[in-house]
N, C-alpha and C. Protein backbone atom coordinates (compact mmCIF):
# COMPACT_ATOMS: atom_id res chain seq x y z
N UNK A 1 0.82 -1.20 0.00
CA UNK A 1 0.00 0.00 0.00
C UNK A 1 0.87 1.26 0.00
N UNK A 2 1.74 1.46 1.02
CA UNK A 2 2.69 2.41 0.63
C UNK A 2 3.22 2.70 -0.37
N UNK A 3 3.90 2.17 -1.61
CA UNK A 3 4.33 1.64 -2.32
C UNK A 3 2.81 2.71 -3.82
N UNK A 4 1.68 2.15 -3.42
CA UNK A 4 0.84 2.34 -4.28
C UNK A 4 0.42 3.93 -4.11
N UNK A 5 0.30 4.35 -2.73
CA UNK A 5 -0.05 5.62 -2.67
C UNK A 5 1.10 6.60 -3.16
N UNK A 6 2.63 5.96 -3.07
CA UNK A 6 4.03 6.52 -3.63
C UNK A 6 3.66 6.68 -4.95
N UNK A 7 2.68 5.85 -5.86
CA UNK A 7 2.87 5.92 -6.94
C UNK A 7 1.93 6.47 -7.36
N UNK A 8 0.84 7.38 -6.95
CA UNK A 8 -0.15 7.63 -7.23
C UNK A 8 -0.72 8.66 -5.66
N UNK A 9 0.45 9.91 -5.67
CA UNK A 9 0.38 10.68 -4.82
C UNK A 9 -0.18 11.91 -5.39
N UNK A 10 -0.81 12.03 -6.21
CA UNK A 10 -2.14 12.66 -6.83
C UNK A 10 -3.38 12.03 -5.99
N UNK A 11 -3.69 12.73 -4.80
CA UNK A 11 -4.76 12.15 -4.00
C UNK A 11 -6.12 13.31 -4.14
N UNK A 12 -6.95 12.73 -3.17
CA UNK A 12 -7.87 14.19 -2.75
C UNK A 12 -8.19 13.64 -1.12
N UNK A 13 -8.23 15.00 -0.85
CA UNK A 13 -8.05 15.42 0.75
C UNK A 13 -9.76 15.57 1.12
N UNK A 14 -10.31 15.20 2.28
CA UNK A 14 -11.62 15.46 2.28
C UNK A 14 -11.62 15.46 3.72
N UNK A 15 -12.50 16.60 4.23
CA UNK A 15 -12.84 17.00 5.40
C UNK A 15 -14.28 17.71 5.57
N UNK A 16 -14.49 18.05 7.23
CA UNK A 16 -15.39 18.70 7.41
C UNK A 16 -15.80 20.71 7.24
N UNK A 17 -16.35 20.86 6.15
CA UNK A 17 -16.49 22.28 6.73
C UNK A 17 -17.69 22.73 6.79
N UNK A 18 -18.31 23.38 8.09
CA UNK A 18 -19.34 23.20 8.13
C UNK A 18 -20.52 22.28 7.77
N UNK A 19 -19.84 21.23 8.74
CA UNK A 19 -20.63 19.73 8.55
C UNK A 19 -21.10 19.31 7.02
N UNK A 20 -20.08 20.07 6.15
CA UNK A 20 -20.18 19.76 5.03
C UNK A 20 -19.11 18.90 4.34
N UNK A 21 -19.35 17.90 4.18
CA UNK A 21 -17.69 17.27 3.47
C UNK A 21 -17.30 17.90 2.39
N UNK A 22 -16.08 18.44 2.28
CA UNK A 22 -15.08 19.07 1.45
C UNK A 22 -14.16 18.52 0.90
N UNK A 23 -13.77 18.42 -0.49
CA UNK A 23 -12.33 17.66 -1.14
C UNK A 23 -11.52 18.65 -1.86
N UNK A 24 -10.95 18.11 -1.95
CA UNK A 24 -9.57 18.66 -2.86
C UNK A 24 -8.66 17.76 -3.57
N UNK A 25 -8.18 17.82 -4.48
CA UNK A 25 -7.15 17.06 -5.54
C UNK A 25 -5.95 17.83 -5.24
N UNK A 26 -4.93 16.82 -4.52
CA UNK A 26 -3.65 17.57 -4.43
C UNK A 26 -2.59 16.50 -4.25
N UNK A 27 -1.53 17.38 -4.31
CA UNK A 27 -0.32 16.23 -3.87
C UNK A 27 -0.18 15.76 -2.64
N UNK A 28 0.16 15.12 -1.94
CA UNK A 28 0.55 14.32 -0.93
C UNK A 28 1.79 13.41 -0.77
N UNK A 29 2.63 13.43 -0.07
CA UNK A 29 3.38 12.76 -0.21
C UNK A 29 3.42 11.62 1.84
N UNK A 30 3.85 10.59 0.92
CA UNK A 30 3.95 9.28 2.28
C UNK A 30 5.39 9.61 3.02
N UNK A 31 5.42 9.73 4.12
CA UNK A 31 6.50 9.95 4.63
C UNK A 31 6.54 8.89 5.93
N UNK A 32 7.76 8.39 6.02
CA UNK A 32 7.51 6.95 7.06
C UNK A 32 8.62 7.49 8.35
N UNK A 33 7.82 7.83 9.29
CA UNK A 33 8.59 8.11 10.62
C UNK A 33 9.10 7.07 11.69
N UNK A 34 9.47 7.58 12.38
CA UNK A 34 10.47 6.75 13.82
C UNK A 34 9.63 5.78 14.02
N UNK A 35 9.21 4.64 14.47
CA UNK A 35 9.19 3.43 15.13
C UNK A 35 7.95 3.16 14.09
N UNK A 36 8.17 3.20 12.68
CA UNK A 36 7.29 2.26 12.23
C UNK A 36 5.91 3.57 11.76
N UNK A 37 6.11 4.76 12.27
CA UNK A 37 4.54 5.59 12.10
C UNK A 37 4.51 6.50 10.74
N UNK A 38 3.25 6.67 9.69
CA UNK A 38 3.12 6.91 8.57
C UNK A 38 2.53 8.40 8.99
N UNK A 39 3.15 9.25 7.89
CA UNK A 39 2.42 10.46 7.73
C UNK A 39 2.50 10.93 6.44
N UNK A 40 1.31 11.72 5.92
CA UNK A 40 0.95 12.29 4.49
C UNK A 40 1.20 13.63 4.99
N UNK A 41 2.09 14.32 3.79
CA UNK A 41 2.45 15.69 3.82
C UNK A 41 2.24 16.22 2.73
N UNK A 42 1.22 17.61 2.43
CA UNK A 42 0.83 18.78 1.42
C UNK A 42 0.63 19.89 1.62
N UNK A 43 0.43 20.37 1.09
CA UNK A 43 -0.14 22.16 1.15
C UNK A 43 -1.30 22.15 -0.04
N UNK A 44 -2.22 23.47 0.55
CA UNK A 44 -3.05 23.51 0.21
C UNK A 44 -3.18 25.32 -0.09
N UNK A 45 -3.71 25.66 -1.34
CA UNK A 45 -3.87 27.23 -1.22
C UNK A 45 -4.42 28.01 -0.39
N UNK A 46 -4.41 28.98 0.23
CA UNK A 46 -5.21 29.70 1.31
C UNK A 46 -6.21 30.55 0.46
N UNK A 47 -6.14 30.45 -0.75
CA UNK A 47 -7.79 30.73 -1.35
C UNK A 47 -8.72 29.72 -1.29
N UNK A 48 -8.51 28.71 -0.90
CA UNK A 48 -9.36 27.48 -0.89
C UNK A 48 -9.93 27.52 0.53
N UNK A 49 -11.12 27.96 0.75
CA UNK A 49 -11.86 28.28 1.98
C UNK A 49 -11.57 26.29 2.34
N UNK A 50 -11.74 25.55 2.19
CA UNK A 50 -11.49 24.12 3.05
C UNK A 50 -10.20 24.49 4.72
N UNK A 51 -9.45 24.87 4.30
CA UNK A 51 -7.94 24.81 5.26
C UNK A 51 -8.20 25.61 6.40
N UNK A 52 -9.47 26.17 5.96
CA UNK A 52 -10.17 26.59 7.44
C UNK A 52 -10.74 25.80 8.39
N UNK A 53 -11.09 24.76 8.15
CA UNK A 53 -11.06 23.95 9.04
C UNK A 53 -9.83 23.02 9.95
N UNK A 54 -9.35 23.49 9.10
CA UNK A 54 -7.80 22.68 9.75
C UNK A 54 -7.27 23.15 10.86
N UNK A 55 -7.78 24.42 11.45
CA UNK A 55 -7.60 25.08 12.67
C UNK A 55 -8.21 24.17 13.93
N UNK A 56 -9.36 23.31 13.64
CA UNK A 56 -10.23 22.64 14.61
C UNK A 56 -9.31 21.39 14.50
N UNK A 57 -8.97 20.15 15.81
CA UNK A 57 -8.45 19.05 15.18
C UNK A 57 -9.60 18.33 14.63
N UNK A 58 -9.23 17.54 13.81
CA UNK A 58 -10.27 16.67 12.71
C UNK A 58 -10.00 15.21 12.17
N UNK A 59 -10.29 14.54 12.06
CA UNK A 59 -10.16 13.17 11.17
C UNK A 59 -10.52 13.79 9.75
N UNK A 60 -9.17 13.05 9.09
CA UNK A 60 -9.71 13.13 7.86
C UNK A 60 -9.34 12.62 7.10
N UNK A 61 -10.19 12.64 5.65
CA UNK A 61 -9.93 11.00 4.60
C UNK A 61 -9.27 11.59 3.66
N UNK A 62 -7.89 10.85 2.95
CA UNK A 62 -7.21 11.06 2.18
C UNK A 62 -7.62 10.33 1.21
N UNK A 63 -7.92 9.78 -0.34
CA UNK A 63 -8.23 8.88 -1.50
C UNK A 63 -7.12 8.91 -2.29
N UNK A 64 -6.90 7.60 -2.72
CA UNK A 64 -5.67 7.73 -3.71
C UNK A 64 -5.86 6.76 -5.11
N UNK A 65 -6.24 7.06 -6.14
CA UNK A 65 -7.16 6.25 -7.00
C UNK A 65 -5.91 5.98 -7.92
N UNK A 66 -5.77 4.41 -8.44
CA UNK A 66 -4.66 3.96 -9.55
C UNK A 66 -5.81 3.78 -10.42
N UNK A 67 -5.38 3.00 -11.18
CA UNK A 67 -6.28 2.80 -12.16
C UNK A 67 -7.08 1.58 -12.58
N UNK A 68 -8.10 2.07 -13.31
CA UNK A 68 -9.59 1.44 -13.26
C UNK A 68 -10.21 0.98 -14.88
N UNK A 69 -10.97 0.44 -14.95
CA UNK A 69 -11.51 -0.36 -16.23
C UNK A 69 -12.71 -0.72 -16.15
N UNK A 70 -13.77 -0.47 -17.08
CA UNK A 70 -14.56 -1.32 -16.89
C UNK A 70 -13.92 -2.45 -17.55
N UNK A 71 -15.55 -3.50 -16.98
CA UNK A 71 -15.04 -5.33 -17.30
C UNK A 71 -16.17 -5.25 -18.40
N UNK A 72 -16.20 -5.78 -19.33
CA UNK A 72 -17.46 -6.69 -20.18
C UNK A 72 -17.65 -8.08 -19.86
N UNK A 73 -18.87 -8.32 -19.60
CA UNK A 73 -19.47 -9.65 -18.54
C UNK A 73 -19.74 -10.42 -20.30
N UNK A 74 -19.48 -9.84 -21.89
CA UNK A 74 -19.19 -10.82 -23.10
C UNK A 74 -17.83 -11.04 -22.42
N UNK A 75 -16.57 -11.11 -21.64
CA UNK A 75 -15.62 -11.54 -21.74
C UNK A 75 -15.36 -12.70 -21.08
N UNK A 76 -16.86 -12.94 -20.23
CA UNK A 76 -17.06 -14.17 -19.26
C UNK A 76 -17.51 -15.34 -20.36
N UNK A 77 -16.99 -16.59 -19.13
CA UNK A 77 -17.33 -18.18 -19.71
C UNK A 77 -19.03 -17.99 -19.66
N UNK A 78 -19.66 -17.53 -18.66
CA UNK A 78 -20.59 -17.95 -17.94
C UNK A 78 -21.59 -16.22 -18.43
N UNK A 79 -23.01 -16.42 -18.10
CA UNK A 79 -23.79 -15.08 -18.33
C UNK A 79 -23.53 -14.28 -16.76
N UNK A 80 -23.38 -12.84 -16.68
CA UNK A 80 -22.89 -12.53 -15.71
C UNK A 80 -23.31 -10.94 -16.05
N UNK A 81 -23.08 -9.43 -14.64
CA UNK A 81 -23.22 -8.90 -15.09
C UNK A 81 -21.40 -7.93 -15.11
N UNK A 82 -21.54 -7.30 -15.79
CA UNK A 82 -20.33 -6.14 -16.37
C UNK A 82 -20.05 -6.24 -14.67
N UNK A 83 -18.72 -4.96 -14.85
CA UNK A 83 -18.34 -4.96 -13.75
C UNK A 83 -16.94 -3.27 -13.68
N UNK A 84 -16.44 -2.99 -13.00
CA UNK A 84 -15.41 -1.99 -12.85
C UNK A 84 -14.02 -2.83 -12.17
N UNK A 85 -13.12 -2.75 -12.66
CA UNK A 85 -12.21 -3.08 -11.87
C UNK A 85 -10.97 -1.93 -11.50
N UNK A 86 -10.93 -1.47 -10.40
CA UNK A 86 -10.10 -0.70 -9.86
C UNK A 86 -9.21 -0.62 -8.56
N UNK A 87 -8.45 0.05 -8.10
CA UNK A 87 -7.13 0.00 -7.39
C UNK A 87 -7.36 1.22 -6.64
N UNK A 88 -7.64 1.58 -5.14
CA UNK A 88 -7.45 2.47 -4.58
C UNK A 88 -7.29 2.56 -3.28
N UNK A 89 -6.90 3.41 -2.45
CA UNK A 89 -6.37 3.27 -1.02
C UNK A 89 -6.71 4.50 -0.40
N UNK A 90 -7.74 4.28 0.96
CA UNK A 90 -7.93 5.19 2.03
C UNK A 90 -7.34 5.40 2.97
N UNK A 91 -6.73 6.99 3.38
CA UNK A 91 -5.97 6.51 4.57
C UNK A 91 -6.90 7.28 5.50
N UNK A 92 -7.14 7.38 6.81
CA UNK A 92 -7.42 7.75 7.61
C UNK A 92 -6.57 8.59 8.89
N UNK A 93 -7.06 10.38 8.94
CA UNK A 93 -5.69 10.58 9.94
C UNK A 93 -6.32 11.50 10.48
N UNK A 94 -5.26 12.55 11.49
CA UNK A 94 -5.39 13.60 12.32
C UNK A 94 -4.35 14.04 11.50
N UNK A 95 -4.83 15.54 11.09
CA UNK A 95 -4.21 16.60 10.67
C UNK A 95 -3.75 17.87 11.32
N UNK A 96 -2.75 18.06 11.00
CA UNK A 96 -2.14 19.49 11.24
C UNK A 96 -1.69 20.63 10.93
N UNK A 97 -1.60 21.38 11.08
CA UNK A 97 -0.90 22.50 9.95
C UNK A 97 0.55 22.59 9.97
N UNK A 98 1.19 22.87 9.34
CA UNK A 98 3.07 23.04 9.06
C UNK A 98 2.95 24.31 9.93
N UNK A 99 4.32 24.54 10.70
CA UNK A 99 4.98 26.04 10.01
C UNK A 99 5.52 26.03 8.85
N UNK A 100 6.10 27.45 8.58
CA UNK A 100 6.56 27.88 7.86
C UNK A 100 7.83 27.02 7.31
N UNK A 101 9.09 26.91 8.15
CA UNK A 101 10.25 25.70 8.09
C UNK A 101 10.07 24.36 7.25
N UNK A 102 8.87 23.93 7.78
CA UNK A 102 8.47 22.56 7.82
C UNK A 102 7.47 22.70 6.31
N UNK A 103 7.09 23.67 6.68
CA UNK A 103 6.07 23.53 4.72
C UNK A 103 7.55 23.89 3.49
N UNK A 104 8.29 24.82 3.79
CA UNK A 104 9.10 24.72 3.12
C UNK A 104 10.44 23.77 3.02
N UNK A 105 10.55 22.82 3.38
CA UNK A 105 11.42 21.71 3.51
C UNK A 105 10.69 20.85 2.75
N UNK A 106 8.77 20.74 3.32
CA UNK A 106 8.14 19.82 2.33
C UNK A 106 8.30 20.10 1.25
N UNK A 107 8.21 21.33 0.73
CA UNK A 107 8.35 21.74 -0.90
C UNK A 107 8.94 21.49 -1.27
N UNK A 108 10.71 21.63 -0.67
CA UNK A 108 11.94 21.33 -1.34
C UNK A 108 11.40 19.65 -1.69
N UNK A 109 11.32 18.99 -0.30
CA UNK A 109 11.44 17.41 -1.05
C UNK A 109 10.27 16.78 -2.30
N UNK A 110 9.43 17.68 -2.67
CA UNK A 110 8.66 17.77 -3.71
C UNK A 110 9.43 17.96 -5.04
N UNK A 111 9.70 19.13 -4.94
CA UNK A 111 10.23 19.37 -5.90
C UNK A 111 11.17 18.84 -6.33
N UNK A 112 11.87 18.31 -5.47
CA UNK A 112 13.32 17.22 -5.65
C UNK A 112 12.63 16.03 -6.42
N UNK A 113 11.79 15.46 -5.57
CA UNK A 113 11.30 14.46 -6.68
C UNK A 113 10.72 14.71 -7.62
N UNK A 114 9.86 15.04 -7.79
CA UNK A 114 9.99 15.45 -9.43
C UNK A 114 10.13 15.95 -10.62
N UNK A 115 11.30 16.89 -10.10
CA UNK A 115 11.87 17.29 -11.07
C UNK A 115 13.18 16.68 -11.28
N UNK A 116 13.66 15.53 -10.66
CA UNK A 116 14.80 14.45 -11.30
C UNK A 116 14.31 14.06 -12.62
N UNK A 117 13.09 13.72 -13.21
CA UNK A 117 12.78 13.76 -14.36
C UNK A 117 12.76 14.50 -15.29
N UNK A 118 13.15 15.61 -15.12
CA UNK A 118 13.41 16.90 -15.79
C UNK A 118 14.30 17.03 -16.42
N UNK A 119 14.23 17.20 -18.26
CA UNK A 119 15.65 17.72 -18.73
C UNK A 119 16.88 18.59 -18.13
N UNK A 120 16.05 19.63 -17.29
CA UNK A 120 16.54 21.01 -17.19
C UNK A 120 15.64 21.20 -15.50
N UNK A 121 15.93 20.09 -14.57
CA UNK A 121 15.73 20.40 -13.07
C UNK A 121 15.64 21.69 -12.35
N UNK A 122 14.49 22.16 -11.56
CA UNK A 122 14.72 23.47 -11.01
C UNK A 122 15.16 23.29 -9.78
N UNK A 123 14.74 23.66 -8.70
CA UNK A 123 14.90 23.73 -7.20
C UNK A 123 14.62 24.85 -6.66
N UNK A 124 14.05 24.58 -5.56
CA UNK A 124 13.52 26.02 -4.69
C UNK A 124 14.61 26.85 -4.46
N UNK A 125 15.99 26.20 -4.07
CA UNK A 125 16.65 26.93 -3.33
C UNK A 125 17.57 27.93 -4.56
N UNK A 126 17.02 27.85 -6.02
CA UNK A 126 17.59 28.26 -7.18
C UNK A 126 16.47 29.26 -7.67
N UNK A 127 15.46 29.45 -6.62
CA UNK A 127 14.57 30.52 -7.48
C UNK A 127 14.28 31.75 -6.42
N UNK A 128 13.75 32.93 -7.21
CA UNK A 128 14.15 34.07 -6.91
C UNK A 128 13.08 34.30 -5.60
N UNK A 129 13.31 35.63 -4.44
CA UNK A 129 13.17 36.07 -3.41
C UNK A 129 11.68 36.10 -3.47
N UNK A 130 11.58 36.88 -5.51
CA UNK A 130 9.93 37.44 -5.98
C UNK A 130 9.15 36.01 -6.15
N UNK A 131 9.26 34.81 -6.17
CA UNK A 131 9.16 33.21 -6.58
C UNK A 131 8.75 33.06 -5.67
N UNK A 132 9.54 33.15 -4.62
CA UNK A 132 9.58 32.19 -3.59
C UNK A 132 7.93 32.80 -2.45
N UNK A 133 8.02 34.14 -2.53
CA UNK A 133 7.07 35.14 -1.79
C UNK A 133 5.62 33.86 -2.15
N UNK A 134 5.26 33.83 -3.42
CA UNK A 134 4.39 32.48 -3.40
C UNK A 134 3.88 31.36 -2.29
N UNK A 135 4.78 31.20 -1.74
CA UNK A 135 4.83 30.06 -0.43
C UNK A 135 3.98 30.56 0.44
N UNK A 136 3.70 31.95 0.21
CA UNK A 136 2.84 32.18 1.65
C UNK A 136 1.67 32.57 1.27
N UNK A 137 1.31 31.93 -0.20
CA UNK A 137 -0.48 31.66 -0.26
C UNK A 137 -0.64 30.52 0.03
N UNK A 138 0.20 29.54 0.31
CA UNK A 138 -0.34 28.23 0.32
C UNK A 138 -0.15 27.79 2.08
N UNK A 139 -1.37 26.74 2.43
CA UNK A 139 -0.86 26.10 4.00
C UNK A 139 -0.36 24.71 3.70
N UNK A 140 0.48 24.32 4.74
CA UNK A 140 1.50 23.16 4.45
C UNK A 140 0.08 22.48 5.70
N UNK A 141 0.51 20.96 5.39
CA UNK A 141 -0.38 20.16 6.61
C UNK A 141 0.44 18.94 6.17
N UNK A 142 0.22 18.15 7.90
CA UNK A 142 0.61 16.61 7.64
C UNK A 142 -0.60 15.81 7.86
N UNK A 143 -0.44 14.73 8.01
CA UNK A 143 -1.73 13.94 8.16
C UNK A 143 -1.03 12.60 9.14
N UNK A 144 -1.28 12.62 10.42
CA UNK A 144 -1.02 11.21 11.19
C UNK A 144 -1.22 9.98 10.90
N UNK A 145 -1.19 9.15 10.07
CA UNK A 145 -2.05 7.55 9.32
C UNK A 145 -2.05 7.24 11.00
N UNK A 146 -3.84 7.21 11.23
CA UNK A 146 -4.34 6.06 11.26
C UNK A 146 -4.90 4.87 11.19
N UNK A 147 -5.35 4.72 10.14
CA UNK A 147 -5.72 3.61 9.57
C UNK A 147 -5.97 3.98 7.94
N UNK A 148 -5.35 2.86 7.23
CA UNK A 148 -5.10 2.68 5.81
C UNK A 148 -6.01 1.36 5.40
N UNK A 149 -6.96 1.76 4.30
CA UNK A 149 -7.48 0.26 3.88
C UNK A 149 -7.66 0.62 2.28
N UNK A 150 -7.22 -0.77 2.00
CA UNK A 150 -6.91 -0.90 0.44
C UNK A 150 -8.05 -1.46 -0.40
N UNK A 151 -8.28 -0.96 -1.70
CA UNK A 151 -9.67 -1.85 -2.40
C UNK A 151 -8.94 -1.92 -3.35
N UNK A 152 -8.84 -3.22 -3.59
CA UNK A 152 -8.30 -3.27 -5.08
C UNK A 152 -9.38 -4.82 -5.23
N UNK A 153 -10.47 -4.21 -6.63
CA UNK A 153 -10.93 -5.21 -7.12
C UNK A 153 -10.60 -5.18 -8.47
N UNK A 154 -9.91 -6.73 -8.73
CA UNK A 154 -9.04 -7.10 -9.90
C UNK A 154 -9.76 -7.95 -10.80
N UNK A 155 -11.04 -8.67 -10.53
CA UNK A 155 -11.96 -9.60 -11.33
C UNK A 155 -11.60 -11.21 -10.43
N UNK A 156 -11.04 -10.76 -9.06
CA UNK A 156 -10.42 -12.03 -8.34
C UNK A 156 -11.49 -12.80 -8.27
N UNK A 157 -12.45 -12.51 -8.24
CA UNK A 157 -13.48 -13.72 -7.83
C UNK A 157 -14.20 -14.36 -9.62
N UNK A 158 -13.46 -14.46 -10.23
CA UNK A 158 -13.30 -14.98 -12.01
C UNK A 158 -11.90 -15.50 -12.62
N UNK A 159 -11.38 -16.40 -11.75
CA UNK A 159 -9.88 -16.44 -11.94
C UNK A 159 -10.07 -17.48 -13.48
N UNK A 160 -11.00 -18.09 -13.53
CA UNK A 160 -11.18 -18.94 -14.89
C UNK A 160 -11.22 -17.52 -15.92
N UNK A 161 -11.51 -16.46 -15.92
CA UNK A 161 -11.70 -15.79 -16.98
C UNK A 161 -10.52 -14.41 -17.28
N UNK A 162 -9.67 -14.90 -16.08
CA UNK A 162 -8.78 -13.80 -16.48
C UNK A 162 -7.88 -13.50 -17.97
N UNK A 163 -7.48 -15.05 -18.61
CA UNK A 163 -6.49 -15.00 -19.36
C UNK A 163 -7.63 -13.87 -20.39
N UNK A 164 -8.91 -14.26 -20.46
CA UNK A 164 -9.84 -13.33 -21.56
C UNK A 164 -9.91 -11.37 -21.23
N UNK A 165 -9.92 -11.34 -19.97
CA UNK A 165 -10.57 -10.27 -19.38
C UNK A 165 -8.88 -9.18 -20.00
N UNK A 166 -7.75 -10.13 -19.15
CA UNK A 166 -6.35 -9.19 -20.04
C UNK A 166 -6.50 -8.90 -21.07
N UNK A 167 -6.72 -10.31 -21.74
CA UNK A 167 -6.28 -10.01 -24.18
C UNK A 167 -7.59 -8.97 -24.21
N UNK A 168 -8.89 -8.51 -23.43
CA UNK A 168 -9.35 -7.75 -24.15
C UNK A 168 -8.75 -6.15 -23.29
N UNK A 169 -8.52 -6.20 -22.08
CA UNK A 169 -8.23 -4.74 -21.91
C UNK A 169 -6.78 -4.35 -22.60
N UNK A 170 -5.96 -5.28 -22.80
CA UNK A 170 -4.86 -4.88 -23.53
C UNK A 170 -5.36 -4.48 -24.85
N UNK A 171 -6.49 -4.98 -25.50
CA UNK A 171 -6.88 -4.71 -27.09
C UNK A 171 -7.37 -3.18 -26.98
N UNK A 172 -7.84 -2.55 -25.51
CA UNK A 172 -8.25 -1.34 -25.50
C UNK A 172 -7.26 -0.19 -26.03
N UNK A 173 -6.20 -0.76 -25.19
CA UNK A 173 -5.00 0.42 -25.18
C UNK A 173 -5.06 1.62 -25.00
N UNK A 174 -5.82 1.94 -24.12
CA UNK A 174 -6.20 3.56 -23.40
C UNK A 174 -5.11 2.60 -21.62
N UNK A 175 -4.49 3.56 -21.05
CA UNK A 175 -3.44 3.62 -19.72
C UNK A 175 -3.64 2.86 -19.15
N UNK A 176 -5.65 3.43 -18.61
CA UNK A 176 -6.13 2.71 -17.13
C UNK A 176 -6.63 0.69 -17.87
N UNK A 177 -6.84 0.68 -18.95
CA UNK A 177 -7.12 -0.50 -19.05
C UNK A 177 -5.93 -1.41 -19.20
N UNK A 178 -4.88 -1.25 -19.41
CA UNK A 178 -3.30 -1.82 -19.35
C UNK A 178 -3.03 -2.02 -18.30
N UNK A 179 -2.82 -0.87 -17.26
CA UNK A 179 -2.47 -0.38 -16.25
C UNK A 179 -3.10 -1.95 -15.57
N UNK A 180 -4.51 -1.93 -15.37
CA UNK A 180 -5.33 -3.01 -14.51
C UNK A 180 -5.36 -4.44 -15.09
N UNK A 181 -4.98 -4.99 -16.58
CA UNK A 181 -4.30 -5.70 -16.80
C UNK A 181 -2.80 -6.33 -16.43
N UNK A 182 -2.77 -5.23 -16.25
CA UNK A 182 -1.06 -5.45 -16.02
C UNK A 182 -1.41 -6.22 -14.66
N UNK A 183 -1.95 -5.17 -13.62
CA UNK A 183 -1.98 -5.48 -12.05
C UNK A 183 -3.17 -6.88 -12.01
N UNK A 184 -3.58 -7.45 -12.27
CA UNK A 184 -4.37 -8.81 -12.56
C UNK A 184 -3.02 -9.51 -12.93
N UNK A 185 -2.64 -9.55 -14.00
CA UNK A 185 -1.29 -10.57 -14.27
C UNK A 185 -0.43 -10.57 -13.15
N UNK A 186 -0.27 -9.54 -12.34
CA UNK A 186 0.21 -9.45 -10.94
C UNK A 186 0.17 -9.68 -9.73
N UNK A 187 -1.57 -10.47 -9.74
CA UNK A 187 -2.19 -11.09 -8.64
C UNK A 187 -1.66 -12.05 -8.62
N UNK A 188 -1.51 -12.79 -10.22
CA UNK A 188 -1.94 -14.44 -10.49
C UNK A 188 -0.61 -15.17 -10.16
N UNK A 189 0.85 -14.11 -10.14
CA UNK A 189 2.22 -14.64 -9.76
C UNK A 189 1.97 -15.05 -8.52
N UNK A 190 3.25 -16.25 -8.56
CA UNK A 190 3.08 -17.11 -7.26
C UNK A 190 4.02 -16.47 -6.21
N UNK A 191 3.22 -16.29 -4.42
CA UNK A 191 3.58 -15.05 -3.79
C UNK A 191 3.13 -13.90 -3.51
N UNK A 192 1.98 -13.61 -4.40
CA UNK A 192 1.68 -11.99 -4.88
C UNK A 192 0.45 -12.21 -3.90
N UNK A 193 -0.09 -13.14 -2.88
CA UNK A 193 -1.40 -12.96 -2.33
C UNK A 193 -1.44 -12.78 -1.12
């Protein structure tokens, strides 16, 4: 699960505001602390009325969605109905707000990662005084993991029909239908359960 939310740290953040549930699509990153304890670290814009709640302590749900397919129930032995198959992980936490130090350290290690993929890499600590002033529209927050639960439905309960269910999402060739092919051929290795 770690591993999956690493790879798919494009999450959305959801909380209470005014007993209203609130989301957001943002980055997050997994960060694994002293004796074993998980925390999610982002920032969020301070035009985004949500981060007002973050002043109250709160539980709150992080989503982290890989990718998904529908199934065609023509790809079954048997008459059956269609189906979705997808990959995603909830974490559950207590949130906090950064200082200032600590949101900007998160940034740096953001930006470090991904911009190693970069022809032409930037870095915070390479951009200007007028750049940087930016940092203070946004609030930094961590998130305490308390509890993480994983859904990944792969077509496991059709293991007679997998070799069919792959040859047709591979025939799709759009990401998410590969993608969940791929991870089905990944169940079926011996070990992988």
């Amino acid at each position: 699960m770690k591993e999956f939310i690493r790879e798919h740290s494009f999450g959305i953040l959801v909380n209470q505001v005014n007993n209203k549930p609130v989301a957001t699509h943002l980055p997050m990153e997994l960060e694994e602390m002293a004796h074993g304890k998980l925390q999610l670290v982002g920032h969020i814009a301070k035009a985004n009325p949500q981060w007002h709640a973050f002043k109250e302590p709160q539980q709150v749900l992080c989503i982290f969605n890989g990718p998904h397919a529908y199934v065609s129930s023509s790809w079954y032995r048997e008459e059956e109905v269609p189906t979705w198959d997808y990959m995603a992980v909830h974490v559950y936490g207590r949130l906090e707000v950064l200082g200032q130090d600590a949101l900007y350290a998160s940034l740096e290690r953001l930006v470090t990662r991904y911009e190693k993929q970069s022809k032409e890499p930037v870095s915070l600590s390479g951009m200007s005084v007028k750049t940087l002033r930016q940092i203070h529209g946004i609030v930094g927050f961590k998130v305490a993991v308390d509890d993480v639960q994983a859904a990944y439905k792969l077509s496991q309960g059709r293991p007679g029909d997998h070799a069919r269910i792959i040859q047709e999402l591979e025939a799709r060739g759009d990401a998410g239908s590969r993608a969940v092919a791929e991870a089905i051929k990944k169940q079926e290795e011996p070990g992988s359960k």
